[in-house]
N, C-alpha and C. Protein backbone atom coordinates (compact mmCIF):
# COMPACT_ATOMS: atom_id res chain seq x y z
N UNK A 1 120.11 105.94 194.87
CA UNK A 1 121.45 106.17 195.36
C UNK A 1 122.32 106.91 194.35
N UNK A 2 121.97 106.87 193.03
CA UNK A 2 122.73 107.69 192.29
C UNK A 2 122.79 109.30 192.62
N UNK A 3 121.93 110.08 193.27
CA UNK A 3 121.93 111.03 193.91
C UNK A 3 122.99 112.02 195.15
N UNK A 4 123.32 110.70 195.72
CA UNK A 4 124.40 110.61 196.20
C UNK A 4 125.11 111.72 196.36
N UNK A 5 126.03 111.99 194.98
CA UNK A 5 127.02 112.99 194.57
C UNK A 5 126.65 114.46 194.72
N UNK A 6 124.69 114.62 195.11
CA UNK A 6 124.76 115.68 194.77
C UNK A 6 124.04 116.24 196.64
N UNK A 7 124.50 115.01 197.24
CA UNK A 7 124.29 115.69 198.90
C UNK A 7 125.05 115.86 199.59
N UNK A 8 124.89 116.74 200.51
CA UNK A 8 126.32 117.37 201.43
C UNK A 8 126.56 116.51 202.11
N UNK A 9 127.68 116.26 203.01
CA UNK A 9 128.24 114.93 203.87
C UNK A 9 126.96 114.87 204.71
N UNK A 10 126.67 116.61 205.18
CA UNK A 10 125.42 116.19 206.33
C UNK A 10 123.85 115.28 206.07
N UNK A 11 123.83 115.98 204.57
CA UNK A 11 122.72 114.98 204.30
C UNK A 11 122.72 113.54 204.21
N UNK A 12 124.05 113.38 203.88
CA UNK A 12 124.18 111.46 203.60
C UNK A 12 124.49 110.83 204.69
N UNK A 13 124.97 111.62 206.19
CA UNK A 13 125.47 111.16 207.06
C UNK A 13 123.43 110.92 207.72
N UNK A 14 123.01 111.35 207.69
CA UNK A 14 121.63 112.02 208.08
C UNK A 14 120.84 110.58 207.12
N UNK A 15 120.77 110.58 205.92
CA UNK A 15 120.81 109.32 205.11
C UNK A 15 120.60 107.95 205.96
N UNK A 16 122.14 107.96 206.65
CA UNK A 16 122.27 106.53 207.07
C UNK A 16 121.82 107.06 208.50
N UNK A 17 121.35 107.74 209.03
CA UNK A 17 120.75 107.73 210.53
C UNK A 17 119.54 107.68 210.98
N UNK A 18 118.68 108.58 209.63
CA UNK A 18 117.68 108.92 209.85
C UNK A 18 116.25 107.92 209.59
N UNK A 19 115.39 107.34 209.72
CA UNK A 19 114.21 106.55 209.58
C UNK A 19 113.47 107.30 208.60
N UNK A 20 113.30 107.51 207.29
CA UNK A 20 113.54 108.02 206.21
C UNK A 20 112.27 106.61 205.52
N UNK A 21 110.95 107.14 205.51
CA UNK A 21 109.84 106.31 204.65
C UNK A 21 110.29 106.21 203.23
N UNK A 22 110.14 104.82 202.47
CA UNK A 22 109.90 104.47 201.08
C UNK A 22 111.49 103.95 200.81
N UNK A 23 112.51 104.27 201.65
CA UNK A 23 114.00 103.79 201.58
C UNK A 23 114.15 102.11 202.06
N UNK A 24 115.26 101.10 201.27
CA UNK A 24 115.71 100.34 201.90
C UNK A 24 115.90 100.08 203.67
N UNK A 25 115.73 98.59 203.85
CA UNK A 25 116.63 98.90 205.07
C UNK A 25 118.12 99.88 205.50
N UNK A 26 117.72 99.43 206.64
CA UNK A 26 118.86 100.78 207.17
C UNK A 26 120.24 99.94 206.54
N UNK A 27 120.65 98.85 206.71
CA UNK A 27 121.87 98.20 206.94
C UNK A 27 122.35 97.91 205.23
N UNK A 28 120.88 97.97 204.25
CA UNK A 28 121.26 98.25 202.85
C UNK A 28 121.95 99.40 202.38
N UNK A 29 121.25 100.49 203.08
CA UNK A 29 121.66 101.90 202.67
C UNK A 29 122.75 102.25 202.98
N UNK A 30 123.30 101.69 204.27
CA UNK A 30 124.72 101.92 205.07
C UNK A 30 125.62 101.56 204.20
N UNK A 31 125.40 100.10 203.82
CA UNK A 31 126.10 99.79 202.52
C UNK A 31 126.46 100.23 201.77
N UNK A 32 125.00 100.72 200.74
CA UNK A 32 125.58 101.59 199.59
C UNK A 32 125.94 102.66 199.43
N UNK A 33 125.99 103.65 200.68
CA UNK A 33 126.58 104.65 200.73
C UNK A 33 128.10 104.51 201.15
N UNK A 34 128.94 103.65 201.57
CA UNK A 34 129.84 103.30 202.24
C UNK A 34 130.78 102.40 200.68
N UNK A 35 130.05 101.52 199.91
CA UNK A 35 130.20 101.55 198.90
C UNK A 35 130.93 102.45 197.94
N UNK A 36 129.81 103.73 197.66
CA UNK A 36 129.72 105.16 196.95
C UNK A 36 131.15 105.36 197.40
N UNK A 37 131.22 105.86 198.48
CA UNK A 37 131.88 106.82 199.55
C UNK A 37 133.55 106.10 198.76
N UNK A 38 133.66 105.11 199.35
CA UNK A 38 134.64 104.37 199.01
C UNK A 38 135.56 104.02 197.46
N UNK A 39 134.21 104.20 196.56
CA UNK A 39 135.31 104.47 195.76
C UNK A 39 136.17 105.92 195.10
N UNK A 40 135.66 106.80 195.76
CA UNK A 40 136.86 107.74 195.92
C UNK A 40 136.47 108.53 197.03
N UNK A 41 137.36 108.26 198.02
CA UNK A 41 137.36 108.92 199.89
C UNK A 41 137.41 110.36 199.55
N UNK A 42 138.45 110.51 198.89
CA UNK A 42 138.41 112.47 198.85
C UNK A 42 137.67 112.71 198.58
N UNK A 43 137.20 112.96 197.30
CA UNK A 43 137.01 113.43 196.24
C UNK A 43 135.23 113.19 196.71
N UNK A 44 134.55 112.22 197.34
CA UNK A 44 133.37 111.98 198.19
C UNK A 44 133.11 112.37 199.19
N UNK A 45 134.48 112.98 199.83
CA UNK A 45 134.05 113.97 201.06
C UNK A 45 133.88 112.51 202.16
N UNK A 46 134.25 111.81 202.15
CA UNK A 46 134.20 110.43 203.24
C UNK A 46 134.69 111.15 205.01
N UNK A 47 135.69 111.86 204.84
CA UNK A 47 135.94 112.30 206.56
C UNK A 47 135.24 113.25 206.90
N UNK A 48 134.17 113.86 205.95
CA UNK A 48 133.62 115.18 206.39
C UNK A 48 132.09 113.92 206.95
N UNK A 49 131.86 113.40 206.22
CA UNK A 49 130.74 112.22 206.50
C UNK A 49 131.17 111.47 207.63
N UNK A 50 132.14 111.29 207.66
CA UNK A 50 132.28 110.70 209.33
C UNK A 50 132.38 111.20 210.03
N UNK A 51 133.25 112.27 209.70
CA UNK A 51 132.57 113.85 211.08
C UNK A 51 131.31 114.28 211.05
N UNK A 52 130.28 113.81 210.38
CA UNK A 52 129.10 114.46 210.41
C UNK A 52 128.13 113.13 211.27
N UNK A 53 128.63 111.87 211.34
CA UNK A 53 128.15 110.62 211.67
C UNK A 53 128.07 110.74 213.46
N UNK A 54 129.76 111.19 213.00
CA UNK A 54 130.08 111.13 214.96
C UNK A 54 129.39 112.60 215.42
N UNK A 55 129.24 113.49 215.02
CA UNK A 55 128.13 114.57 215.51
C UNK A 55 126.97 114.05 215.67
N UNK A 56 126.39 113.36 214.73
CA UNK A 56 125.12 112.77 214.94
C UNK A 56 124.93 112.09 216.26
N UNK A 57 126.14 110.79 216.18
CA UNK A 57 125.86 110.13 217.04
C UNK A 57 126.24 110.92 219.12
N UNK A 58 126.50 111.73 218.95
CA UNK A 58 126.79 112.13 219.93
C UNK A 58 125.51 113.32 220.79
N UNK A 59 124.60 113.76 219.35
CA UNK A 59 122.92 114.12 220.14
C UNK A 59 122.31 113.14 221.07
């Protein structure tokens, strides 16, 4: 998860959606990206990741 910082909203939104072998559960990862995200919203790109969540979820 330290990696984090260096993926685009789409990849981390993609992160928590995707069934992704050798990763935590899903509901861990949601966590710690939501975690990440949270301690700084801007500056983490947090609304571009939730615009990229609700695109997802809407395929």
């Amino acid at each position: 998860m330290e990696t984090l910082d260096n993926l685009t909203p789409k990849q981390v939104a993609g992160l928590m959606t995707d069934n992704l072998p050798g990763l935590p559960e899903k509901e861990n990862i949601i966590n710690r990206v939501f975690d990440h995200l949270l301690v700084s919203p801007v500056e983490r790109r947090l609304p571009d990741v939730l615009q990229n969540l609700l695109l997802i979820s809407q395929m």
